[in-house]
PDB file of N, CA and C in Angstrom:
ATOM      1  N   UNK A   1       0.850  -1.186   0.000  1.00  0.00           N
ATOM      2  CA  UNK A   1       0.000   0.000   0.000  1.00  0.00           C
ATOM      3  C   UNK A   1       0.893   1.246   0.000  1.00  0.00           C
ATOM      4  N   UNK A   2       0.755   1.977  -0.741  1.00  0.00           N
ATOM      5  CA  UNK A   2       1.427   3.619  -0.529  1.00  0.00           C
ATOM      6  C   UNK A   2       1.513   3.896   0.494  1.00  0.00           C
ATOM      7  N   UNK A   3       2.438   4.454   0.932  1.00  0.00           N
ATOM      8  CA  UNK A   3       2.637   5.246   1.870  1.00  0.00           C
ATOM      9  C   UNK A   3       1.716   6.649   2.903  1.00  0.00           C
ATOM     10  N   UNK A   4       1.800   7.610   0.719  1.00  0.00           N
ATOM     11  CA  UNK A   4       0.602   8.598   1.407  1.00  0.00           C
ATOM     12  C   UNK A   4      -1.098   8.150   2.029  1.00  0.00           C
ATOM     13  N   UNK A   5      -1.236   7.222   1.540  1.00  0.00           N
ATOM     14  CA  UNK A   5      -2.450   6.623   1.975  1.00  0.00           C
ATOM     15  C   UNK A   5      -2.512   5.943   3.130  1.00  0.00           C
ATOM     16  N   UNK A   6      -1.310   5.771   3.923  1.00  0.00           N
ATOM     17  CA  UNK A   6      -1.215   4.594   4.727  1.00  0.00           C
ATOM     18  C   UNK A   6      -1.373   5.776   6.134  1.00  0.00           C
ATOM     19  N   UNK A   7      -0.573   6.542   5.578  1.00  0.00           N
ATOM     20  CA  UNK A   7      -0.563   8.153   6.998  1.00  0.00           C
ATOM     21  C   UNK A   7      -1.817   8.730   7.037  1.00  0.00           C
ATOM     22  N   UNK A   8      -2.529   8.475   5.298  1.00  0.00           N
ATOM     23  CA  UNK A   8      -3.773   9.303   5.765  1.00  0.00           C
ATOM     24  C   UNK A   8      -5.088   8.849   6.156  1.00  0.00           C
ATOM     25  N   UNK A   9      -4.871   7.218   6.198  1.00  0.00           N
ATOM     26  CA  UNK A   9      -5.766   6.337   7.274  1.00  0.00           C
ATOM     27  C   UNK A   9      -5.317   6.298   8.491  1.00  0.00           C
ATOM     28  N   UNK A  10      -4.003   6.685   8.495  1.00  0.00           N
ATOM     29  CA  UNK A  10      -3.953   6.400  10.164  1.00  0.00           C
ATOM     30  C   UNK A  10      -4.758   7.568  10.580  1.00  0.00           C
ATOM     31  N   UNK A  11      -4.734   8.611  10.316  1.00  0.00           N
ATOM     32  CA  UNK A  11      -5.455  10.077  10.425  1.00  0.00           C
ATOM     33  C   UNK A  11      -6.303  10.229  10.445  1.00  0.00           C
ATOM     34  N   UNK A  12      -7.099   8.710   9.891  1.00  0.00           N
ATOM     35  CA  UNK A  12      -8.491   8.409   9.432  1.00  0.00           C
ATOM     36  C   UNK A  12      -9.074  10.026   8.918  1.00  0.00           C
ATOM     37  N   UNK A  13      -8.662  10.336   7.682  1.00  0.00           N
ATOM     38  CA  UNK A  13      -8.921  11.382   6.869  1.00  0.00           C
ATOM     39  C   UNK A  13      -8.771  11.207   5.246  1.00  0.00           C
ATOM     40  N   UNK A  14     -10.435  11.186   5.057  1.00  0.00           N
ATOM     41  CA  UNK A  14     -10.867  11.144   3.361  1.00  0.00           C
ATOM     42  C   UNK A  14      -9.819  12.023   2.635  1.00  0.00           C
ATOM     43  N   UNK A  15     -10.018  11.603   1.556  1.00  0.00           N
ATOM     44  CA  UNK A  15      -8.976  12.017   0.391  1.00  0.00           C
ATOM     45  C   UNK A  15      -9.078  13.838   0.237  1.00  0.00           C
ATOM     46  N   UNK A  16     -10.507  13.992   0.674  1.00  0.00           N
ATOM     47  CA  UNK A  16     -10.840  15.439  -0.095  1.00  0.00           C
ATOM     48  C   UNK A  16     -10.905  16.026   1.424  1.00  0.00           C
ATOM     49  N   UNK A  17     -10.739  15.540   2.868  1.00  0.00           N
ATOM     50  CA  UNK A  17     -10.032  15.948   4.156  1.00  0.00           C
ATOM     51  C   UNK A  17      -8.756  16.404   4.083  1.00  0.00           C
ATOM     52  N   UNK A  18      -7.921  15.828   3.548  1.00  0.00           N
ATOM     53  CA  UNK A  18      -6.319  15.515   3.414  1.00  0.00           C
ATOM     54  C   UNK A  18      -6.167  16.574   2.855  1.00  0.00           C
ATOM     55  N   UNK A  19      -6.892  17.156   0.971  1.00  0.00           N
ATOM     56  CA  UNK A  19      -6.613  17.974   0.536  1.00  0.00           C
ATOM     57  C   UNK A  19      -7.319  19.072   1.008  1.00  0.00           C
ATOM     58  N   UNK A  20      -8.303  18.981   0.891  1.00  0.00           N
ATOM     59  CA  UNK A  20      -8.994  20.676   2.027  1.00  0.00           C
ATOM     60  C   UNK A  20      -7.837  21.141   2.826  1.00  0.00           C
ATOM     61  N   UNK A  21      -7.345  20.133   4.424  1.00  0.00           N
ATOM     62  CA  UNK A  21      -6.166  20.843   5.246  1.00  0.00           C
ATOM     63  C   UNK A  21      -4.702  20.908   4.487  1.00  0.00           C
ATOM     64  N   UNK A  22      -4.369  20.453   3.326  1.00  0.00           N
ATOM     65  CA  UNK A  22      -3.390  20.524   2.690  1.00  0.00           C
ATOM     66  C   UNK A  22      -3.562  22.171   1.889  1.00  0.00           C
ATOM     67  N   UNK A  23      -4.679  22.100   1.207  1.00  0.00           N
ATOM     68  CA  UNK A  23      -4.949  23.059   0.646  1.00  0.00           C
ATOM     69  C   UNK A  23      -4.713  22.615  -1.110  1.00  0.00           C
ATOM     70  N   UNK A  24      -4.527  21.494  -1.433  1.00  0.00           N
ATOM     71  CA  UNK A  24      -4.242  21.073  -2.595  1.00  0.00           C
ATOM     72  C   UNK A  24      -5.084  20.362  -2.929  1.00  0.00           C
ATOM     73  N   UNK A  25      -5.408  20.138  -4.489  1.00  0.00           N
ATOM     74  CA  UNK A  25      -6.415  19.799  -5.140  1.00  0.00           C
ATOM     75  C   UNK A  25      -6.435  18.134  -4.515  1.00  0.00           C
ATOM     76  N   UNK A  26      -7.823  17.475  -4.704  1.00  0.00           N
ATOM     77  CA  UNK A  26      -7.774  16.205  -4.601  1.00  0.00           C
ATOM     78  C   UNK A  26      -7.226  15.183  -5.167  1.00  0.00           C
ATOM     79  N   UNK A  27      -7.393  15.560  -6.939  1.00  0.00           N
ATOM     80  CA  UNK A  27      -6.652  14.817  -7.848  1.00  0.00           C
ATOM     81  C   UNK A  27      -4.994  14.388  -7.499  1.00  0.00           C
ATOM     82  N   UNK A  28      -4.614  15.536  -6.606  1.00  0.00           N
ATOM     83  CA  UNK A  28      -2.733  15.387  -6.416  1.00  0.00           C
ATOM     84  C   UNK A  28      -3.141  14.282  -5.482  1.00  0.00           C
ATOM     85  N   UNK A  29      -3.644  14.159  -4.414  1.00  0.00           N
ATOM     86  CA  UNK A  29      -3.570  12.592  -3.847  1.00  0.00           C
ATOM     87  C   UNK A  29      -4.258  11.470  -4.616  1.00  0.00           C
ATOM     88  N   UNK A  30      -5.244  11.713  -5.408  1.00  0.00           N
ATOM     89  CA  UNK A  30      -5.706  10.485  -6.072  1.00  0.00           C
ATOM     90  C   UNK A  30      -4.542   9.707  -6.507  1.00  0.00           C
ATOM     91  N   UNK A  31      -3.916  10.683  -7.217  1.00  0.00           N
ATOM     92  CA  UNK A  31      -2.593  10.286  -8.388  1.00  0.00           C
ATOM     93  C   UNK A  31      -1.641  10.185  -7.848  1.00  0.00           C
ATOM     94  N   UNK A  32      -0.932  10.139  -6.589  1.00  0.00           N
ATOM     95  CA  UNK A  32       0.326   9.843  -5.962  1.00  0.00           C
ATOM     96  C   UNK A  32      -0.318   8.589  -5.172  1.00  0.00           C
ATOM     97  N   UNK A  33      -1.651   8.493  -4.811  1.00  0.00           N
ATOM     98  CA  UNK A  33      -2.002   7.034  -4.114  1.00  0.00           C
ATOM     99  C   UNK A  33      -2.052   6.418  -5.343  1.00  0.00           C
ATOM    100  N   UNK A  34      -2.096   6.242  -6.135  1.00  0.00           N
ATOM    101  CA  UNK A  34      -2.334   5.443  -7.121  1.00  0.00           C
ATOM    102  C   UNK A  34      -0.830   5.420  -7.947  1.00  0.00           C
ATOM    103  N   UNK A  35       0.141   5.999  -7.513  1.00  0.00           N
ATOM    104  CA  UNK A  35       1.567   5.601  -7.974  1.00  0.00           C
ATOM    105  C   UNK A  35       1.453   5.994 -10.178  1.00  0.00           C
ATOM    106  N   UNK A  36       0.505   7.271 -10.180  1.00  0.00           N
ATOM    107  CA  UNK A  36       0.491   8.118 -11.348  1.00  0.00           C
ATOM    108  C   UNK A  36       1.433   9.410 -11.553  1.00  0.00           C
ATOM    109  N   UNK A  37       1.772   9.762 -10.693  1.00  0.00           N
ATOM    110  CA  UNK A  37       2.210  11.467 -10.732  1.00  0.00           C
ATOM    111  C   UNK A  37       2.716  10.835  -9.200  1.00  0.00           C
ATOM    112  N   UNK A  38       4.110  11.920  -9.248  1.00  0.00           N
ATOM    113  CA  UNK A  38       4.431  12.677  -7.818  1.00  0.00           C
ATOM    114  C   UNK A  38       3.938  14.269  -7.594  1.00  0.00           C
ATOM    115  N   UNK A  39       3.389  14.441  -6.403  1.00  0.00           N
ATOM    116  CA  UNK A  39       3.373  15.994  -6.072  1.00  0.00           C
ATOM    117  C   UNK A  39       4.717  16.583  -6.495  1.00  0.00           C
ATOM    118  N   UNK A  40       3.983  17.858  -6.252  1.00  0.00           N
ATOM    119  CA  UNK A  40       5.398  18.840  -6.873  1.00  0.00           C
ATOM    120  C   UNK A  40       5.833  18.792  -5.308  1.00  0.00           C
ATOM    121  N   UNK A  41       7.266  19.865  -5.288  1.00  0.00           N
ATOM    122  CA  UNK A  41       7.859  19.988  -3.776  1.00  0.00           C
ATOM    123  C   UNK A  41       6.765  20.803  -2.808  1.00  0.00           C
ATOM    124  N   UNK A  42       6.189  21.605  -3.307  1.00  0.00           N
ATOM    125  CA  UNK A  42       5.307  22.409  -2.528  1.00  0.00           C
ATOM    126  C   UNK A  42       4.285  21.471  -1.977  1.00  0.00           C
ATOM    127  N   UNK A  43       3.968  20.796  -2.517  1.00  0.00           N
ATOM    128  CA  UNK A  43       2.620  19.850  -2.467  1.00  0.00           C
ATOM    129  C   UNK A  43       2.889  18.975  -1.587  1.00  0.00           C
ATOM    130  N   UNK A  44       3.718  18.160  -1.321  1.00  0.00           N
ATOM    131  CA  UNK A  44       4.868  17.230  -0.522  1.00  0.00           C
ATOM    132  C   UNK A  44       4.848  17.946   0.643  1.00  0.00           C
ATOM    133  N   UNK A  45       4.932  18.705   0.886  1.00  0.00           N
ATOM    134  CA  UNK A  45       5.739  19.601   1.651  1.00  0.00           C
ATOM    135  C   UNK A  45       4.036  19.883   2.870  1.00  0.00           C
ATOM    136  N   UNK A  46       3.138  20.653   1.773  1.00  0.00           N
ATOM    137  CA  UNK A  46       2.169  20.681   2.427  1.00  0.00           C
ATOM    138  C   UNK A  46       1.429  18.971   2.844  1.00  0.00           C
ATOM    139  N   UNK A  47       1.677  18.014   1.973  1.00  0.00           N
ATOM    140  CA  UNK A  47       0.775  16.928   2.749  1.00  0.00           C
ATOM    141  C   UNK A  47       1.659  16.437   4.054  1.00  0.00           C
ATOM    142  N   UNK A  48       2.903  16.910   4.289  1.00  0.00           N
ATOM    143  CA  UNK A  48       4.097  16.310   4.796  1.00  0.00           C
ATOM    144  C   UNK A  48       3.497  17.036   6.590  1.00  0.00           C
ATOM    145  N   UNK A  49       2.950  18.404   6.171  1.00  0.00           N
ATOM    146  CA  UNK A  49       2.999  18.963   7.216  1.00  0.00           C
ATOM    147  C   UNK A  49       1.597  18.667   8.115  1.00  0.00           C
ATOM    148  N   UNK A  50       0.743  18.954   7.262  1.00  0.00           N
ATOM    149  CA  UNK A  50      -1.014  18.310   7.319  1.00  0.00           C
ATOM    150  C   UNK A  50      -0.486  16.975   8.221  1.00  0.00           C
ATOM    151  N   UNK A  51       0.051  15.929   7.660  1.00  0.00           N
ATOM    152  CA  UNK A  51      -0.078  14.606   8.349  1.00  0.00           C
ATOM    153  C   UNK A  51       1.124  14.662   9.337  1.00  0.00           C
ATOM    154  N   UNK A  52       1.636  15.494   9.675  1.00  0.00           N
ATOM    155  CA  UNK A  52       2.564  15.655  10.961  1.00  0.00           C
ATOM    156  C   UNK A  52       3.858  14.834  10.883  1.00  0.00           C
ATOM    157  N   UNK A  53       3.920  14.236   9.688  1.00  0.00           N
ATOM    158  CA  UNK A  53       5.291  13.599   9.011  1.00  0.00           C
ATOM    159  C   UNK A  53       6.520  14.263   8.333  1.00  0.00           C
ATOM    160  N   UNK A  54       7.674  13.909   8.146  1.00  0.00           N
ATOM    161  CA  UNK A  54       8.502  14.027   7.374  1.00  0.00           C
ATOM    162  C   UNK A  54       8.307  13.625   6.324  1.00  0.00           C
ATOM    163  N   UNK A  55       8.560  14.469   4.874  1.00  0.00           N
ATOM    164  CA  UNK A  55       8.122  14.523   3.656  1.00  0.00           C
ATOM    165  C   UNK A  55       8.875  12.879   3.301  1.00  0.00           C
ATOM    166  N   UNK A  56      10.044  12.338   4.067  1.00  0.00           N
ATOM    167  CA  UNK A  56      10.857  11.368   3.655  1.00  0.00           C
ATOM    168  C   UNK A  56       9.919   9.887   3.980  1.00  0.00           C
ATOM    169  N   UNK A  57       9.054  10.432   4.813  1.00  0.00           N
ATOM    170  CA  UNK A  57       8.034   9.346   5.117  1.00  0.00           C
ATOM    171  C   UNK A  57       6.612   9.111   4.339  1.00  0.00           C
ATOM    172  N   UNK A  58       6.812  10.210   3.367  1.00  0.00           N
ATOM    173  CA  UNK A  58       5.433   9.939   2.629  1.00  0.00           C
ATOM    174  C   UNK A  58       6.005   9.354   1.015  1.00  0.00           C
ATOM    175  N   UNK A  59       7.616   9.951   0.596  1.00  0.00           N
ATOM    176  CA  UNK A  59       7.889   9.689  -0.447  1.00  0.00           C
ATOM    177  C   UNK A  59       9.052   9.411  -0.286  1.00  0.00           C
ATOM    178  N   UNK A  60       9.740   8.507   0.702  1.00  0.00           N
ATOM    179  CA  UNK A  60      11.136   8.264   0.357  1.00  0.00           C
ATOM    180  C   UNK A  60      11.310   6.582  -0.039  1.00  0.00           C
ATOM    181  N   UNK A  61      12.114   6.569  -0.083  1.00  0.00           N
ATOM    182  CA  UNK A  61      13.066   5.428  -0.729  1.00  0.00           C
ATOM    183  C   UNK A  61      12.032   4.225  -0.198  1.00  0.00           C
ATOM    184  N   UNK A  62      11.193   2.965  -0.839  1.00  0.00           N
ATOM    185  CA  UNK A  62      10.669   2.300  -0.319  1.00  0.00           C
ATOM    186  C   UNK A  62      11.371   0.733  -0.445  1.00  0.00           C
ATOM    187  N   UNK A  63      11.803   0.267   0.735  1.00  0.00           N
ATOM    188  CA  UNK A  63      12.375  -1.250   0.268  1.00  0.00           C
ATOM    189  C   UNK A  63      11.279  -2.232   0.618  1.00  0.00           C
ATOM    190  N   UNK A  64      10.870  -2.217   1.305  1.00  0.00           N
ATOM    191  CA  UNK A  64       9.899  -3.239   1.481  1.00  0.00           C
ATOM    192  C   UNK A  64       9.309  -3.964   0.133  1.00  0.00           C
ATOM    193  N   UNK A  65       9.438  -5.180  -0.088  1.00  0.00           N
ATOM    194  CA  UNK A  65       8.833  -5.973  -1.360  1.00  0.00           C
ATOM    195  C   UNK A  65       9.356  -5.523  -2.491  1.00  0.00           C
ATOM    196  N   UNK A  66      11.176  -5.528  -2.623  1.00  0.00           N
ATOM    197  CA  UNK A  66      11.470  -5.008  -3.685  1.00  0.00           C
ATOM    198  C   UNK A  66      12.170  -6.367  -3.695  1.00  0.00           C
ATOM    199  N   UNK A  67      12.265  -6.687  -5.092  1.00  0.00           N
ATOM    200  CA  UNK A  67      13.438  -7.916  -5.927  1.00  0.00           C
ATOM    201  C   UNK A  67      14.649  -7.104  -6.395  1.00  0.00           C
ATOM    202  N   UNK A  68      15.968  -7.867  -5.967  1.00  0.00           N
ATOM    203  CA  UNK A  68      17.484  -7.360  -5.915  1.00  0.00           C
ATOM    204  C   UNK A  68      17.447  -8.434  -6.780  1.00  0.00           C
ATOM    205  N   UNK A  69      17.821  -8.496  -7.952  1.00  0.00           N
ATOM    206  CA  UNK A  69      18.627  -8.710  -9.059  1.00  0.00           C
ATOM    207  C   UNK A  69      20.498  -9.455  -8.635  1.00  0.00           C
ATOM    208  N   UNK A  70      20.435 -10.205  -8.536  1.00  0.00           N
ATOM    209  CA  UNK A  70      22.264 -11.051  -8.833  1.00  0.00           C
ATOM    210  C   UNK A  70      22.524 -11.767  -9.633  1.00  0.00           C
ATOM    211  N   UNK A  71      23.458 -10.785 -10.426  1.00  0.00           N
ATOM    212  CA  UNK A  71      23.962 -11.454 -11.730  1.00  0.00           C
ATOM    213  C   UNK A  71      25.423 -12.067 -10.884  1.00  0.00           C
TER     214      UNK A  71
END
């Protein structure tokens, strides 16, 4: 599951909650939960702050369920 979606159930806060206190359109979370688009930095920045996280926790580096390749 995404990340941004995962902070904004814990928050238990609808998609168009998230963006109302973000102040950003809804579509920018549709499309970053759905792994379509990244927010811009501003956008990040505001969902980062809304959900009381570090922006590195909504979009950083994800290892969990990744395949490493050995040649």
């Amino acid at each position: 599951m995404n990340r941004l979606k995962v902070w904004r159930l814990q928050r238990v806060l609808s998609q168009i909650e998230l963006a109302q206190a973000a102040g950003i359109p809804r579509y920018v979370i549709q499309l970053a939960e759905s792994g379509i688009r990244m927010p811009n930095d501003d956008q990040i920045n505001a969902l980062a702050n809304t959900l009381g996280v570090r922006k590195e926790d909504l979009f950083g580096a994800i290892t969990e369920n990744v395949t490493v390749c050995h040649e």
